[in-house]
PDB file of N, CA and C in Angstrom:
ATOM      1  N   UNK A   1      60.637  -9.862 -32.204  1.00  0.00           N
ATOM      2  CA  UNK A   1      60.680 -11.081 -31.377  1.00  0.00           C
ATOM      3  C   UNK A   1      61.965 -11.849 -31.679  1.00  0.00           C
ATOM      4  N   UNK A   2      62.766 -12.373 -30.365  1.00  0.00           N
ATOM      5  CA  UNK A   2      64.236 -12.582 -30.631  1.00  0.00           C
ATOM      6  C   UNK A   2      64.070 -14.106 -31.399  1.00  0.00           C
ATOM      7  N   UNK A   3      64.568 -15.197 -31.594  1.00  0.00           N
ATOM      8  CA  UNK A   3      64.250 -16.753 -31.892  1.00  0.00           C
ATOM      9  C   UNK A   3      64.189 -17.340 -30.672  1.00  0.00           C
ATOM     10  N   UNK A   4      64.237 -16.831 -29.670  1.00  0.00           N
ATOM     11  CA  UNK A   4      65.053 -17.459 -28.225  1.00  0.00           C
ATOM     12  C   UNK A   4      62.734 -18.097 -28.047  1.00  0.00           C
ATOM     13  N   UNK A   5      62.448 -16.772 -28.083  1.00  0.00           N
ATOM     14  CA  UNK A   5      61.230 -16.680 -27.715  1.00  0.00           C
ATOM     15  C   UNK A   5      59.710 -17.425 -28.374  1.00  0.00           C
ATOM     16  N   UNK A   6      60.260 -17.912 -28.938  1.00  0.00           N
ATOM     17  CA  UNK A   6      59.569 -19.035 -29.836  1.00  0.00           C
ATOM     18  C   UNK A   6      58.546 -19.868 -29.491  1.00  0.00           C
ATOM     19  N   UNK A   7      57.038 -19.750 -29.632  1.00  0.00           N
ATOM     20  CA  UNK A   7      55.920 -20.424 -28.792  1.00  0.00           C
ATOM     21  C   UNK A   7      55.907 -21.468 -29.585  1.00  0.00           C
ATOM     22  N   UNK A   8      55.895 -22.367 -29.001  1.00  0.00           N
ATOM     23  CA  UNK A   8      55.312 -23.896 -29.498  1.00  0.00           C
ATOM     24  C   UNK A   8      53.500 -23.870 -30.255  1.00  0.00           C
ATOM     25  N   UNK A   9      53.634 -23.880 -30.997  1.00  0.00           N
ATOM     26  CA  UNK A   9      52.261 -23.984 -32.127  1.00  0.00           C
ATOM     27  C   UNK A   9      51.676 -25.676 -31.717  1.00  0.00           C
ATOM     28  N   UNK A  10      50.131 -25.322 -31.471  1.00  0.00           N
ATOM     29  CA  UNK A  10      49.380 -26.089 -31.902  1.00  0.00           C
ATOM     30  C   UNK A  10      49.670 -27.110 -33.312  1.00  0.00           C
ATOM     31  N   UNK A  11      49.839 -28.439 -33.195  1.00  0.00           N
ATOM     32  CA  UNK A  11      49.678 -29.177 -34.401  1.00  0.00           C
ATOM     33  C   UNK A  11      48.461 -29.095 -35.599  1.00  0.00           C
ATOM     34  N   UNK A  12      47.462 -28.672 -35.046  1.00  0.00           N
ATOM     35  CA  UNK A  12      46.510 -28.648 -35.380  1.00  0.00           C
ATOM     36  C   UNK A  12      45.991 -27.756 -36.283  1.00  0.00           C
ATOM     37  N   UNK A  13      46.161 -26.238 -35.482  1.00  0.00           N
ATOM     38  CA  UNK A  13      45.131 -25.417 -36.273  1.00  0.00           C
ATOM     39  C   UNK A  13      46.625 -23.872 -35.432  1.00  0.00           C
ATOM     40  N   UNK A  14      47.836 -24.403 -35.323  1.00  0.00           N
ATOM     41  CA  UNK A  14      48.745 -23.259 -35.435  1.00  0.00           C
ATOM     42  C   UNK A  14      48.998 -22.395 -34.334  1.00  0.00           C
ATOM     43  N   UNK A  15      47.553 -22.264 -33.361  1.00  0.00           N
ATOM     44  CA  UNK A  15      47.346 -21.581 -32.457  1.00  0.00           C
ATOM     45  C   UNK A  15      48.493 -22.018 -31.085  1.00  0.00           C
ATOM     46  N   UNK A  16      48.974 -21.431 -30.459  1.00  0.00           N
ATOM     47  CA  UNK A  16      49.823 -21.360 -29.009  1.00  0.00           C
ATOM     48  C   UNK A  16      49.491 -22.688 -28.951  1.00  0.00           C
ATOM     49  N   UNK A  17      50.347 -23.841 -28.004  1.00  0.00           N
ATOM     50  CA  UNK A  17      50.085 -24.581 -27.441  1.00  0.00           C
ATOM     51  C   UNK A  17      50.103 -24.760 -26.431  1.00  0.00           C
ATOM     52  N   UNK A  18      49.404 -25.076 -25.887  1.00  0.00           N
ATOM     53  CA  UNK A  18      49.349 -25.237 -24.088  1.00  0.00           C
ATOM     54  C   UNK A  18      49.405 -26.224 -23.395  1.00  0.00           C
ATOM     55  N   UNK A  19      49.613 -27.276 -24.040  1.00  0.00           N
ATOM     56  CA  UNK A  19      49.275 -28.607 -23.413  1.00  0.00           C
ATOM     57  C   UNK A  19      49.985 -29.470 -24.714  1.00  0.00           C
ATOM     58  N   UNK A  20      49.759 -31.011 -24.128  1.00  0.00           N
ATOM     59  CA  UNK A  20      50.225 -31.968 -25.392  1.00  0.00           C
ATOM     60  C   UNK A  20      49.176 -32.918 -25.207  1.00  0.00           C
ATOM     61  N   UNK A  21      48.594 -33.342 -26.251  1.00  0.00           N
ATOM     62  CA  UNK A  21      48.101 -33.974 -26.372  1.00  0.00           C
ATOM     63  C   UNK A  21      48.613 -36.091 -26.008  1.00  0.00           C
ATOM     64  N   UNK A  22      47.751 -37.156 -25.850  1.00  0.00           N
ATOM     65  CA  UNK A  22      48.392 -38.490 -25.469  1.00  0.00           C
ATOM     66  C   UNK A  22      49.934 -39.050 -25.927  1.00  0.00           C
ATOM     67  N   UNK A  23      50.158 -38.371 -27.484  1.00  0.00           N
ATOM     68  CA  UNK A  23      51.074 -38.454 -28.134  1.00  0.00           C
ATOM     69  C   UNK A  23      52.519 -37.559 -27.855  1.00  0.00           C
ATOM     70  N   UNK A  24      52.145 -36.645 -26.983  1.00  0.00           N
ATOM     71  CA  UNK A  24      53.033 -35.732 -26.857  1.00  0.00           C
ATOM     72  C   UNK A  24      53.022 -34.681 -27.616  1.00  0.00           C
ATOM     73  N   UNK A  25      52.294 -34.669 -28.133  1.00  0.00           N
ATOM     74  CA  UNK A  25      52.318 -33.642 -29.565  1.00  0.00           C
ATOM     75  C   UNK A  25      51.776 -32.198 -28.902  1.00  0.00           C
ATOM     76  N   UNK A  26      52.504 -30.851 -29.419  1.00  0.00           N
ATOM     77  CA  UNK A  26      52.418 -30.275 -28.543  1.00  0.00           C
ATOM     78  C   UNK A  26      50.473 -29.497 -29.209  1.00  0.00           C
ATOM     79  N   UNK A  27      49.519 -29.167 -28.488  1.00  0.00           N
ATOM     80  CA  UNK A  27      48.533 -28.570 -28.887  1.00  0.00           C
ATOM     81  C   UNK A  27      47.738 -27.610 -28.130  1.00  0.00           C
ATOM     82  N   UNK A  28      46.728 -27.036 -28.761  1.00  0.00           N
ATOM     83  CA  UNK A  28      46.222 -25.872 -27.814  1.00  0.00           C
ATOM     84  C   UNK A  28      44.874 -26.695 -26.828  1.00  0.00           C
ATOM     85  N   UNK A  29      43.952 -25.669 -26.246  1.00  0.00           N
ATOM     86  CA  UNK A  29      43.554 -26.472 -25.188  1.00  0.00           C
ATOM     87  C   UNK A  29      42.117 -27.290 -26.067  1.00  0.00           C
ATOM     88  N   UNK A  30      42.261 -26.378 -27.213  1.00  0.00           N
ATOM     89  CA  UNK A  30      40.902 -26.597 -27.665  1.00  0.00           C
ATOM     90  C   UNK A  30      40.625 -27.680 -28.975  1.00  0.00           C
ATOM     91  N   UNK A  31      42.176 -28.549 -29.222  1.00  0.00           N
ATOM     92  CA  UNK A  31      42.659 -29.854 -29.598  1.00  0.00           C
ATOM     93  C   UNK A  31      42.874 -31.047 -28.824  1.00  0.00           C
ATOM     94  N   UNK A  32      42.786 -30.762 -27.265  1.00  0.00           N
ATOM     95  CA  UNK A  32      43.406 -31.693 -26.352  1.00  0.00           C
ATOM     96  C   UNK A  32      42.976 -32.949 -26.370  1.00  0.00           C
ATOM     97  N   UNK A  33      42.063 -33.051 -26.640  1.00  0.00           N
ATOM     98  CA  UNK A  33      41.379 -34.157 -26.866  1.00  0.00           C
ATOM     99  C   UNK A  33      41.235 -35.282 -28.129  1.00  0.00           C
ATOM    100  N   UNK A  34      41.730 -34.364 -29.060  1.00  0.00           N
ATOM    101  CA  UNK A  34      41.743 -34.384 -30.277  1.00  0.00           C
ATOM    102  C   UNK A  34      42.905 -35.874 -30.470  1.00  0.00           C
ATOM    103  N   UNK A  35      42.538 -36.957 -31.628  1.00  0.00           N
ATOM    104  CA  UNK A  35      43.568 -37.973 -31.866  1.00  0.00           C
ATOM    105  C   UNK A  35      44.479 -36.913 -32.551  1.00  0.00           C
ATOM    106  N   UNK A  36      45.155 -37.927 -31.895  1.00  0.00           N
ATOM    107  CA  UNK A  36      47.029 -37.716 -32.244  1.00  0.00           C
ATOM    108  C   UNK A  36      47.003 -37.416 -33.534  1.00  0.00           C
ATOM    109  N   UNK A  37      47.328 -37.034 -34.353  1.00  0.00           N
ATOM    110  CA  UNK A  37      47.984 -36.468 -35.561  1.00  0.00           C
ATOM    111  C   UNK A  37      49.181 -37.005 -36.718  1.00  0.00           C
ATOM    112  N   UNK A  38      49.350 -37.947 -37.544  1.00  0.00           N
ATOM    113  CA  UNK A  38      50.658 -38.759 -37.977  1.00  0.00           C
ATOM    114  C   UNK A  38      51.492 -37.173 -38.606  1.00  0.00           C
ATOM    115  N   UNK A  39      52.359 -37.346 -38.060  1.00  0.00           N
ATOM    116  CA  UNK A  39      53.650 -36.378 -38.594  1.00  0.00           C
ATOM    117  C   UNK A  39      54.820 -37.199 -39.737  1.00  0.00           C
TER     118      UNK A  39
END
């Protein structure tokens, strides 16, 4: 896998992200709901 190709990870639990959560934060579908996260 080149670096170009790089999936955006779930904040959460690592998994693909598919969505972002209110914060922008990027997460999967099954966090979406989930509060924001302090980074």
């Amino acid at each position: 896998m080149t670096p170009e190709t790089k999936m955006t990870k779930c904040v959460f639990c690592g998994n693909n992200a598919t969505t972002k959560n209110s914060a922008g934060q990027p997460v999967c579908q099954e966090h979406r709901e989930k509060e924001p996260k302090d980074v």
